[in-house]
C-alpha atoms as a PDB file:
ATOM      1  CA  UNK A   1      16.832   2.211  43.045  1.00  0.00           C
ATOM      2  CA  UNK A   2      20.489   2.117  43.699  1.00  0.00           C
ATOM      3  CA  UNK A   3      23.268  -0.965  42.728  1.00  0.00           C
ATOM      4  CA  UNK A   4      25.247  -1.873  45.693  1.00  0.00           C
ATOM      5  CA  UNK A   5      28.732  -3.338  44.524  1.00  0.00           C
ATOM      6  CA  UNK A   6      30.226  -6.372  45.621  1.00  0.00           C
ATOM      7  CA  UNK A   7      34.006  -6.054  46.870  1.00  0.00           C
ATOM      8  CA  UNK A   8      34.848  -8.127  43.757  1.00  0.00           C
ATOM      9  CA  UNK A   9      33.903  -5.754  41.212  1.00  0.00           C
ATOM     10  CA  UNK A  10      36.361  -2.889  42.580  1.00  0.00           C
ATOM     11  CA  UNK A  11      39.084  -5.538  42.667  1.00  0.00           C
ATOM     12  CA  UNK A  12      38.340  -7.248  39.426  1.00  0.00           C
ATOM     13  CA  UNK A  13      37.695  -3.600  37.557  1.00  0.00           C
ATOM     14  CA  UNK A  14      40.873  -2.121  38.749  1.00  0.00           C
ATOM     15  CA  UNK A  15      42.922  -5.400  38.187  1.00  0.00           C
ATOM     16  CA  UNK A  16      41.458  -6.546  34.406  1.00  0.00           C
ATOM     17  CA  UNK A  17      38.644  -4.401  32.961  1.00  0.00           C
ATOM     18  CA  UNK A  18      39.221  -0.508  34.316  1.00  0.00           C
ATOM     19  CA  UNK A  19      42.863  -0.282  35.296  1.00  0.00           C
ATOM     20  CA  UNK A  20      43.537   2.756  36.613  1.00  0.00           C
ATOM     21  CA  UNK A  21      45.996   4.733  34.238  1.00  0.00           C
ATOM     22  CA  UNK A  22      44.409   2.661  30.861  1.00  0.00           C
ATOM     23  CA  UNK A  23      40.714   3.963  31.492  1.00  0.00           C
ATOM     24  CA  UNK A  24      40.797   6.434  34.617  1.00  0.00           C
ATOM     25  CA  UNK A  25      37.214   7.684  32.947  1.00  0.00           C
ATOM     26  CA  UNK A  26      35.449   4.454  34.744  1.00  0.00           C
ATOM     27  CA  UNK A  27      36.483   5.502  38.214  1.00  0.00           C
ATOM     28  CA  UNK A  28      35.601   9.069  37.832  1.00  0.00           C
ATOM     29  CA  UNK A  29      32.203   8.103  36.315  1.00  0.00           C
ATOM     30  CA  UNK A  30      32.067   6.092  39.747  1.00  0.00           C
ATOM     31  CA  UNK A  31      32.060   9.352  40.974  1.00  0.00           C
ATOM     32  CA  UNK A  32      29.675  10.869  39.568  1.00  0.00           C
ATOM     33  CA  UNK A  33      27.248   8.131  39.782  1.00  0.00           C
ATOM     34  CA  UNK A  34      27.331   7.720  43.602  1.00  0.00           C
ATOM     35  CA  UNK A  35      26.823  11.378  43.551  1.00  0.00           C
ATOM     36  CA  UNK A  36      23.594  11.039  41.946  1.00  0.00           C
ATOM     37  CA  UNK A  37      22.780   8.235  44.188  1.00  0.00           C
ATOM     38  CA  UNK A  38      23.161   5.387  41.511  1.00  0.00           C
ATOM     39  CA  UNK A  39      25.493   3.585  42.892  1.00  0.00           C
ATOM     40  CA  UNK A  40      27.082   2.743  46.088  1.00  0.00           C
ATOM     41  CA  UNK A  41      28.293   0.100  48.569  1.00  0.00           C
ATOM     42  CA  UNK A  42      28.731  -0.432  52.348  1.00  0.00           C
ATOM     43  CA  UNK A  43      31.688  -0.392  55.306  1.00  0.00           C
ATOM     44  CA  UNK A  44      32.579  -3.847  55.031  1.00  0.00           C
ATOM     45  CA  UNK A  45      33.059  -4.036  51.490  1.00  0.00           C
ATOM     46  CA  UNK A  46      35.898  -0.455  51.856  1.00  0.00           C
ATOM     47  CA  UNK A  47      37.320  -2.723  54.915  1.00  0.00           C
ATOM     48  CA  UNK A  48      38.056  -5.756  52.492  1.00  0.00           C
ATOM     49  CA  UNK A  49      39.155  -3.038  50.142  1.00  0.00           C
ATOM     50  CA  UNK A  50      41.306  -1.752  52.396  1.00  0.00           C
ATOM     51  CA  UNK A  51      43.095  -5.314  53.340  1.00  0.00           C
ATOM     52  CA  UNK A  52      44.635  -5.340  50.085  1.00  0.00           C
ATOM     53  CA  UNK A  53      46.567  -2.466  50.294  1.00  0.00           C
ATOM     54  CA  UNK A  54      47.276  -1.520  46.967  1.00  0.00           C
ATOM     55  CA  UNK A  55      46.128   1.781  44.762  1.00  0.00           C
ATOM     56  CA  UNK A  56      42.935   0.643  45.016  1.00  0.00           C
ATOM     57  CA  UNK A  57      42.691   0.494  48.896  1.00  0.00           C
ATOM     58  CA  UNK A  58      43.952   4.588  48.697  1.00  0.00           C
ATOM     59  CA  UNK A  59      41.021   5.242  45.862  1.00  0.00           C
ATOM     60  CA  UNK A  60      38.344   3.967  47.996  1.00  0.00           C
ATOM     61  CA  UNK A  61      40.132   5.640  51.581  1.00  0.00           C
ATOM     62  CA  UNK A  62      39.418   9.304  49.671  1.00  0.00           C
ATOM     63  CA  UNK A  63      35.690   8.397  49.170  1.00  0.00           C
ATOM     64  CA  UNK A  64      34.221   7.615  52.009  1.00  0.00           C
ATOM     65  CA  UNK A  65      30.511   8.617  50.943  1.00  0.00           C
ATOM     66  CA  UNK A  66      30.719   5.767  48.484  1.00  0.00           C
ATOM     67  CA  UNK A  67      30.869   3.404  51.449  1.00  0.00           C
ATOM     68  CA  UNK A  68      27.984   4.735  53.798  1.00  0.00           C
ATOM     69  CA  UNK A  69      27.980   2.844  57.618  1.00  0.00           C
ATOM     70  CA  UNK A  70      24.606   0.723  58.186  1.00  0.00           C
ATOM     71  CA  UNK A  71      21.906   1.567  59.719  1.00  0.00           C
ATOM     72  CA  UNK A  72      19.636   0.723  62.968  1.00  0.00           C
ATOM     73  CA  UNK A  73      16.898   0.152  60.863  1.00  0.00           C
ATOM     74  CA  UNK A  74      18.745  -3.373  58.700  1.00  0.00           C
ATOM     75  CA  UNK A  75      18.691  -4.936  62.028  1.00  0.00           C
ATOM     76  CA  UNK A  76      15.663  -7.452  61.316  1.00  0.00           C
ATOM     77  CA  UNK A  77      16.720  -7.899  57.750  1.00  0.00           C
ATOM     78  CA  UNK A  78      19.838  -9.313  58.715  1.00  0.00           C
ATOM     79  CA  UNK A  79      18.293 -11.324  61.291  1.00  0.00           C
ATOM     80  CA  UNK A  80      15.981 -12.859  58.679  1.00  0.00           C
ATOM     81  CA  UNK A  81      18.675 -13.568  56.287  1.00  0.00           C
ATOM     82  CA  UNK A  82      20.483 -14.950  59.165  1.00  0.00           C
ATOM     83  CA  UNK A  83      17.893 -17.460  59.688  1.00  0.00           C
ATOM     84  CA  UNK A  84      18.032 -18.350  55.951  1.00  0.00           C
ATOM     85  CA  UNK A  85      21.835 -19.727  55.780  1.00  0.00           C
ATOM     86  CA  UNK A  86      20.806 -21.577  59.068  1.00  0.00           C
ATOM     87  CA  UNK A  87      17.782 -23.306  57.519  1.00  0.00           C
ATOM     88  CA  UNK A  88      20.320 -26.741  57.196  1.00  0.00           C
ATOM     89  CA  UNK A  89      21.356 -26.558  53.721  1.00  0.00           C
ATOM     90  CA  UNK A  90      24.663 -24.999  54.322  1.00  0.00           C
ATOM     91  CA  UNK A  91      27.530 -26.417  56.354  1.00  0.00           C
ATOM     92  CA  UNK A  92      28.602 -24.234  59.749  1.00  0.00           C
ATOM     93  CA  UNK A  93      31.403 -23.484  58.350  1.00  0.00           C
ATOM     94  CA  UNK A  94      30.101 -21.913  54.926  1.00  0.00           C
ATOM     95  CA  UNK A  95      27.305 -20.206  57.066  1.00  0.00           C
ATOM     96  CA  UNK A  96      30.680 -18.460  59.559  1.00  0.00           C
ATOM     97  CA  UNK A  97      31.915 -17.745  56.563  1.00  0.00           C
ATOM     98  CA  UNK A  98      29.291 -15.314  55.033  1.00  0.00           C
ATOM     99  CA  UNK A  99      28.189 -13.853  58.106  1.00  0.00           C
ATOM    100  CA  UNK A 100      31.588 -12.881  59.069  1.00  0.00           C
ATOM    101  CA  UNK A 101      31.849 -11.256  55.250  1.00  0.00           C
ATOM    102  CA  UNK A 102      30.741  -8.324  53.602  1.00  0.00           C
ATOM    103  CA  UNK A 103      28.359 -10.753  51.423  1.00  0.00           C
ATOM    104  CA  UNK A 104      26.322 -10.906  54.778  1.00  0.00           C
ATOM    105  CA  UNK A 105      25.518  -7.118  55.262  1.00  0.00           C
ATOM    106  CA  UNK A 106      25.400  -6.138  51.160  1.00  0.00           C
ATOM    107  CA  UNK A 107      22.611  -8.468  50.699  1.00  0.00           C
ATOM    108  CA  UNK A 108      20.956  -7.545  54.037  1.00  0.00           C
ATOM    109  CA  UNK A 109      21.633  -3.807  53.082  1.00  0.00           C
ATOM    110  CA  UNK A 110      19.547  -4.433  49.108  1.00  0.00           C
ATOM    111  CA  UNK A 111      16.984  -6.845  51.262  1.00  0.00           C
ATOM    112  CA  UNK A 112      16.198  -3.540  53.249  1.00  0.00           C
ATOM    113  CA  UNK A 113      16.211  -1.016  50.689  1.00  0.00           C
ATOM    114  CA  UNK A 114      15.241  -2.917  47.722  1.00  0.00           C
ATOM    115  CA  UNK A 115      18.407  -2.000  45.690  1.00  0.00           C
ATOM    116  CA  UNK A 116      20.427  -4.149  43.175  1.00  0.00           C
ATOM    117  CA  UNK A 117      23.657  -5.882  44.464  1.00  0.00           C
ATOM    118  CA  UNK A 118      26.377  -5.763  41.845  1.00  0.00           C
ATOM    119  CA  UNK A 119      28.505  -8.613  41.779  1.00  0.00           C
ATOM    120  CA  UNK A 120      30.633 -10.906  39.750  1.00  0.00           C
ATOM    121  CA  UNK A 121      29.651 -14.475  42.153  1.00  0.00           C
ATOM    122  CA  UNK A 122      27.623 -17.093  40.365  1.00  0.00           C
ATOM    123  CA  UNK A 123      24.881 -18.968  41.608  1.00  0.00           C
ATOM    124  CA  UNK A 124      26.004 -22.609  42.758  1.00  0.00           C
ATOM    125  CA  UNK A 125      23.540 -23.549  45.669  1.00  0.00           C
ATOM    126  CA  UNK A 126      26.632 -26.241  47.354  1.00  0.00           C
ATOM    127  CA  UNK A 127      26.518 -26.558  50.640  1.00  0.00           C
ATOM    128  CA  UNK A 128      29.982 -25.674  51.496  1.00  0.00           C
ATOM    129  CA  UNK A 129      29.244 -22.036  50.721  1.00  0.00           C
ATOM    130  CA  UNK A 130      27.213 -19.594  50.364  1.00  0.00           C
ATOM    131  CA  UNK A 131      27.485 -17.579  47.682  1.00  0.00           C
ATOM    132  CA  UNK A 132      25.466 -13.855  46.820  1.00  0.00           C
ATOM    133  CA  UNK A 133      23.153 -14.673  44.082  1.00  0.00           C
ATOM    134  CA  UNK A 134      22.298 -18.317  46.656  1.00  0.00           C
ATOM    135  CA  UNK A 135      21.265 -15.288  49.157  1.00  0.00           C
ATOM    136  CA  UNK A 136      19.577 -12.834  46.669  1.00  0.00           C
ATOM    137  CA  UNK A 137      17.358 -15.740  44.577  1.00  0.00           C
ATOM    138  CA  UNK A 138      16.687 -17.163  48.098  1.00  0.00           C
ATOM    139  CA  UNK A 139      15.170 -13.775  49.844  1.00  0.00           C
ATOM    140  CA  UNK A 140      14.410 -11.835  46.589  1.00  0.00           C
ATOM    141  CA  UNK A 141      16.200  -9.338  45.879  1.00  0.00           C
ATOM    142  CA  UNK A 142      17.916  -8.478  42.858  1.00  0.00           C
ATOM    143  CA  UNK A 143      21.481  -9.210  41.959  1.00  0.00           C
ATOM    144  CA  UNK A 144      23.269  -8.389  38.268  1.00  0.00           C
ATOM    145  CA  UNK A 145      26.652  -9.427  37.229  1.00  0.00           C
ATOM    146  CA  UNK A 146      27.615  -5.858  35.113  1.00  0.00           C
ATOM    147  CA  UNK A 147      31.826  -6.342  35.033  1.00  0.00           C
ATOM    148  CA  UNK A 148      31.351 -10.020  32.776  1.00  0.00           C
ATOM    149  CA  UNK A 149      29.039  -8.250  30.494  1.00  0.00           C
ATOM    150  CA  UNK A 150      31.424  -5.098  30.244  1.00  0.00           C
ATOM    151  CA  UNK A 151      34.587  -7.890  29.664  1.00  0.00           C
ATOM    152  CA  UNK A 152      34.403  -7.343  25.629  1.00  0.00           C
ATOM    153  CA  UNK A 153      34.346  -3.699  25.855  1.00  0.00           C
ATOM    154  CA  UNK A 154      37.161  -3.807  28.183  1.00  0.00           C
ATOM    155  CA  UNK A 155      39.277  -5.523  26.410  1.00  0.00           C
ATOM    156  CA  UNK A 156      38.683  -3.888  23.172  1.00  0.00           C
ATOM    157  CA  UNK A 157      39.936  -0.797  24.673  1.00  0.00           C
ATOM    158  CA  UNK A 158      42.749  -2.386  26.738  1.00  0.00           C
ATOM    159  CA  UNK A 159      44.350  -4.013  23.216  1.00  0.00           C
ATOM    160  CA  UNK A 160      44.043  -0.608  21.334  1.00  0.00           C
ATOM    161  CA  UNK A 161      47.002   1.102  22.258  1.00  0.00           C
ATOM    162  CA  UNK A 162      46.988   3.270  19.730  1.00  0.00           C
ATOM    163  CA  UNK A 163      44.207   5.043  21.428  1.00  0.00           C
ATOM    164  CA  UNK A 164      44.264   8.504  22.832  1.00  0.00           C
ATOM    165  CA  UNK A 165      43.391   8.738  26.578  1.00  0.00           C
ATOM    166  CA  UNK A 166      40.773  10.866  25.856  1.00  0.00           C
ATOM    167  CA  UNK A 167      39.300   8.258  23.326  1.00  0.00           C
ATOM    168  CA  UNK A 168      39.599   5.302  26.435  1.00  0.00           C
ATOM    169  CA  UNK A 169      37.765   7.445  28.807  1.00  0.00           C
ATOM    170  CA  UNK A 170      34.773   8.490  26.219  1.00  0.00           C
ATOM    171  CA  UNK A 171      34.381   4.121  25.741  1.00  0.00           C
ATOM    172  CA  UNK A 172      34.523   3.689  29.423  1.00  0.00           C
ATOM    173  CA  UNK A 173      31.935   6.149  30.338  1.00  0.00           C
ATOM    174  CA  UNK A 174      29.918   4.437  27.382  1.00  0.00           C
ATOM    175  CA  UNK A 175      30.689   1.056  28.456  1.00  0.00           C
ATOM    176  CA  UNK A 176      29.637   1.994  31.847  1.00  0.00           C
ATOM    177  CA  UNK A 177      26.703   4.176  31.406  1.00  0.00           C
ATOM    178  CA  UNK A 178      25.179   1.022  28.957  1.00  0.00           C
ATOM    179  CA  UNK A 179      26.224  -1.743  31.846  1.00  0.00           C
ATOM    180  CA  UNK A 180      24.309   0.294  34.289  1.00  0.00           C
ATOM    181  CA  UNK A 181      21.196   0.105  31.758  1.00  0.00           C
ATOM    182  CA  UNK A 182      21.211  -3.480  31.037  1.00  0.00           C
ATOM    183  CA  UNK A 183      21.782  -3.555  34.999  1.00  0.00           C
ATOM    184  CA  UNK A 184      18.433  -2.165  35.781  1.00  0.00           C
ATOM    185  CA  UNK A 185      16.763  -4.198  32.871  1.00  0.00           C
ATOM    186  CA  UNK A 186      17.978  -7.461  34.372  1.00  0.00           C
ATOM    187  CA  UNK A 187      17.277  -6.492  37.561  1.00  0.00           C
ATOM    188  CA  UNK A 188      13.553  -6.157  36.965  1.00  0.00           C
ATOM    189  CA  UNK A 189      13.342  -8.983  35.182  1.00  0.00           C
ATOM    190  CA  UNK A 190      15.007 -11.034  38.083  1.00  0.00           C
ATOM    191  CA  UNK A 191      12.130  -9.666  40.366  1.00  0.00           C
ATOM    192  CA  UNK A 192       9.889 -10.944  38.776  1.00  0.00           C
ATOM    193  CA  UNK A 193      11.350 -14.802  38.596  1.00  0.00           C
ATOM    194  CA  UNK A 194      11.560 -14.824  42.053  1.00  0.00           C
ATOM    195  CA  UNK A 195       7.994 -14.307  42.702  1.00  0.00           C
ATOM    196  CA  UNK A 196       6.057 -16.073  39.860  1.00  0.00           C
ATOM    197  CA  UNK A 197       3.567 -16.137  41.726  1.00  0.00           C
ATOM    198  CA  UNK A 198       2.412 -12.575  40.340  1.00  0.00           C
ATOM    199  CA  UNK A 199      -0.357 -12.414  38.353  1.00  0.00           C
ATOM    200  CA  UNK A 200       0.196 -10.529  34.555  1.00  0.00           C
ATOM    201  CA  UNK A 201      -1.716  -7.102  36.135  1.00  0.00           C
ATOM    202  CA  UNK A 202       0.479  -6.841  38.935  1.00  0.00           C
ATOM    203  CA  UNK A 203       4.143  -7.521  36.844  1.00  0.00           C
ATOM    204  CA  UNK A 204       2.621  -4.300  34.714  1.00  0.00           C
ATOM    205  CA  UNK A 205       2.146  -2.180  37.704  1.00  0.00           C
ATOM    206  CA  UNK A 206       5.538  -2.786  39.254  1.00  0.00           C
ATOM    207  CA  UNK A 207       7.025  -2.750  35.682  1.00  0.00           C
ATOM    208  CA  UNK A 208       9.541   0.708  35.863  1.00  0.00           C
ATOM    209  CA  UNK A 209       9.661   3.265  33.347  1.00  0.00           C
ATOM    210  CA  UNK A 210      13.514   2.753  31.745  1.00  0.00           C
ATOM    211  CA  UNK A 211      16.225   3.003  33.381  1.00  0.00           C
ATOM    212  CA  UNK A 212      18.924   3.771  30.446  1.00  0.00           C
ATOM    213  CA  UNK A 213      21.361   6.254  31.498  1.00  0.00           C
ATOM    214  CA  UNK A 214      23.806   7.406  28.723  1.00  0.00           C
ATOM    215  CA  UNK A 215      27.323   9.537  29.162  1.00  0.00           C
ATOM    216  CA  UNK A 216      25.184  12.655  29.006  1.00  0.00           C
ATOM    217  CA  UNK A 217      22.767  11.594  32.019  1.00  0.00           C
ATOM    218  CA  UNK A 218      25.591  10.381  34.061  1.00  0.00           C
ATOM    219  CA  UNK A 219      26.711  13.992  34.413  1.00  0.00           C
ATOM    220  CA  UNK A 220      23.513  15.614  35.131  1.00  0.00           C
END
C-alpha cells in the first residue's frame, strides 16, 4: 500500500511544518520514500504545484517520478466516482469544482489501487462542496490527515533555534517515519468503518501485519 498526497500537504509542509532550509531532512526523506514506493502522488496535484510558482513548484519540477501520469486502467473508477458527486447532494457548481481538481483523480487514483490519500481536508458533507474525506468515506477508501498530527513536532523543532541542522533533520526523519506509521494504522482502521458490515473473522483476515517504518527502514 502506498499514501497518495494531497496538493495541500506539499504546500502546507513547505510553508509551516517542513520549511525548506529549517528541516531540509523531510523533503529528502520524501525521497527516499517514493523510492521505495511508499509514497507518491499524481499529475494534477505537480500541475497545482506548479501554479504557485515558488521553491516549491522547482522541488517538485526535478522529481517527476513522484508525480506518475494516470493510467488507462482508472477509467471506470473515475466514472463511478463521477456518478457519486452527481447523486443530488452536491450543488453543480461544487460537483465542477472537484472534477475539474486534482481531488477528482487522487481519490479515483487510491479507489483503483487501494492506496491511502494523504491530506489535510476535513470531512464536512455541505452541499456546496465536495471535499476528499466526503469522497473517500463515500466510496471507501482510506484517507489520513499525517501533517496536523506532525504540527507539535514541527513546531518544537521550528522554535529551537539553538539546534544544529543536523539535529532538525534527525527529528524530521523521526517525525516523518512515525507519521507514516500512525498513517497506515489509521488507515486500516478507517477500512474497516466504512464497511461494518464485516463480520469479526473477516476484519482478522484483512487485518495487516504493521506497518511502522522507523529512520532506519526509510533508508533501506
Amino acid at each position: 500500500m502506498a499514501y497518495l498526497l494531497n496538493t495541500n500537504v506539499f504546500i502546507e509542509a513547505k510553508n509551516r511544518y517542513y520549511d525548506f532550509d529549517l528541516c531540509p531532512g523531510f523533503w529528502e526523506w520524501l525521497d527516499i520514500a517514493n523510492t521505495n514506493g511508499r509514497i507518491r502522488s499524481i499529475e494534477a496535484v505537480l500541475n497545482e504545484v506548479e501554479a504557485f510558482g515558488d521553491d516549491l513548484r522547482d522541488w517538485a519540477r526535478d522529481r517527476r517520478q513522484l508525480f506518475p501520469r494516470l493510467e488507462p486502467e482508472l477509467a471506470p473508477s473515475l466514472q463511478n466516482l463521477s456518478a457519486w458527486t452527481n447523486s443530488g447532494f452536491y450543488t453543480p457548481g461544487a460537483v465542477v469544482t472537484f472534477l475539474d481538481a486534482a481531488d477528482y483523480f487522487l481519490v479515483g487514483s487510491a479507489m483503483a489501487s487501494g492506496d491511502t490519500v494523504v491530506t489535510l481536508e476535513r470531512a464536512e458533507q455541505r452541499p456546496g462542496r465536495i471535499k476528499i474525506p466526503d469522497a473517500c468515506l463515500a466510496i471507501g477508501s482510506a484517507f489520513h490527515d499525517a501533517v496536523h498530527n506532525a504540527q507539535a513536532g514541527g513546531r518544537s523543532v521550528r522554535t529551537r533555534s539553538c539546534m544544529t541542522s543536523d539535529e532538525a533533520n534527525r527529528r524530521c526523519l523521526s517525525t516523518a517515519a512515525g507519521n507514516l506509521s500512525r498513517c497506515s494504522q489509521d488507515a486500516h482502521r478507517t477500512r474497516l468503518d466504512a464497511n461494518p458490515s464485516e463480520t469479526l473473522r473477516t476484519r482478522e483476515q484483512r487485518k495487516p501485519r504493521s506497518q511502522c517504518i522507523s529512520g532506519n527502514d526509510a533508508n533501506q
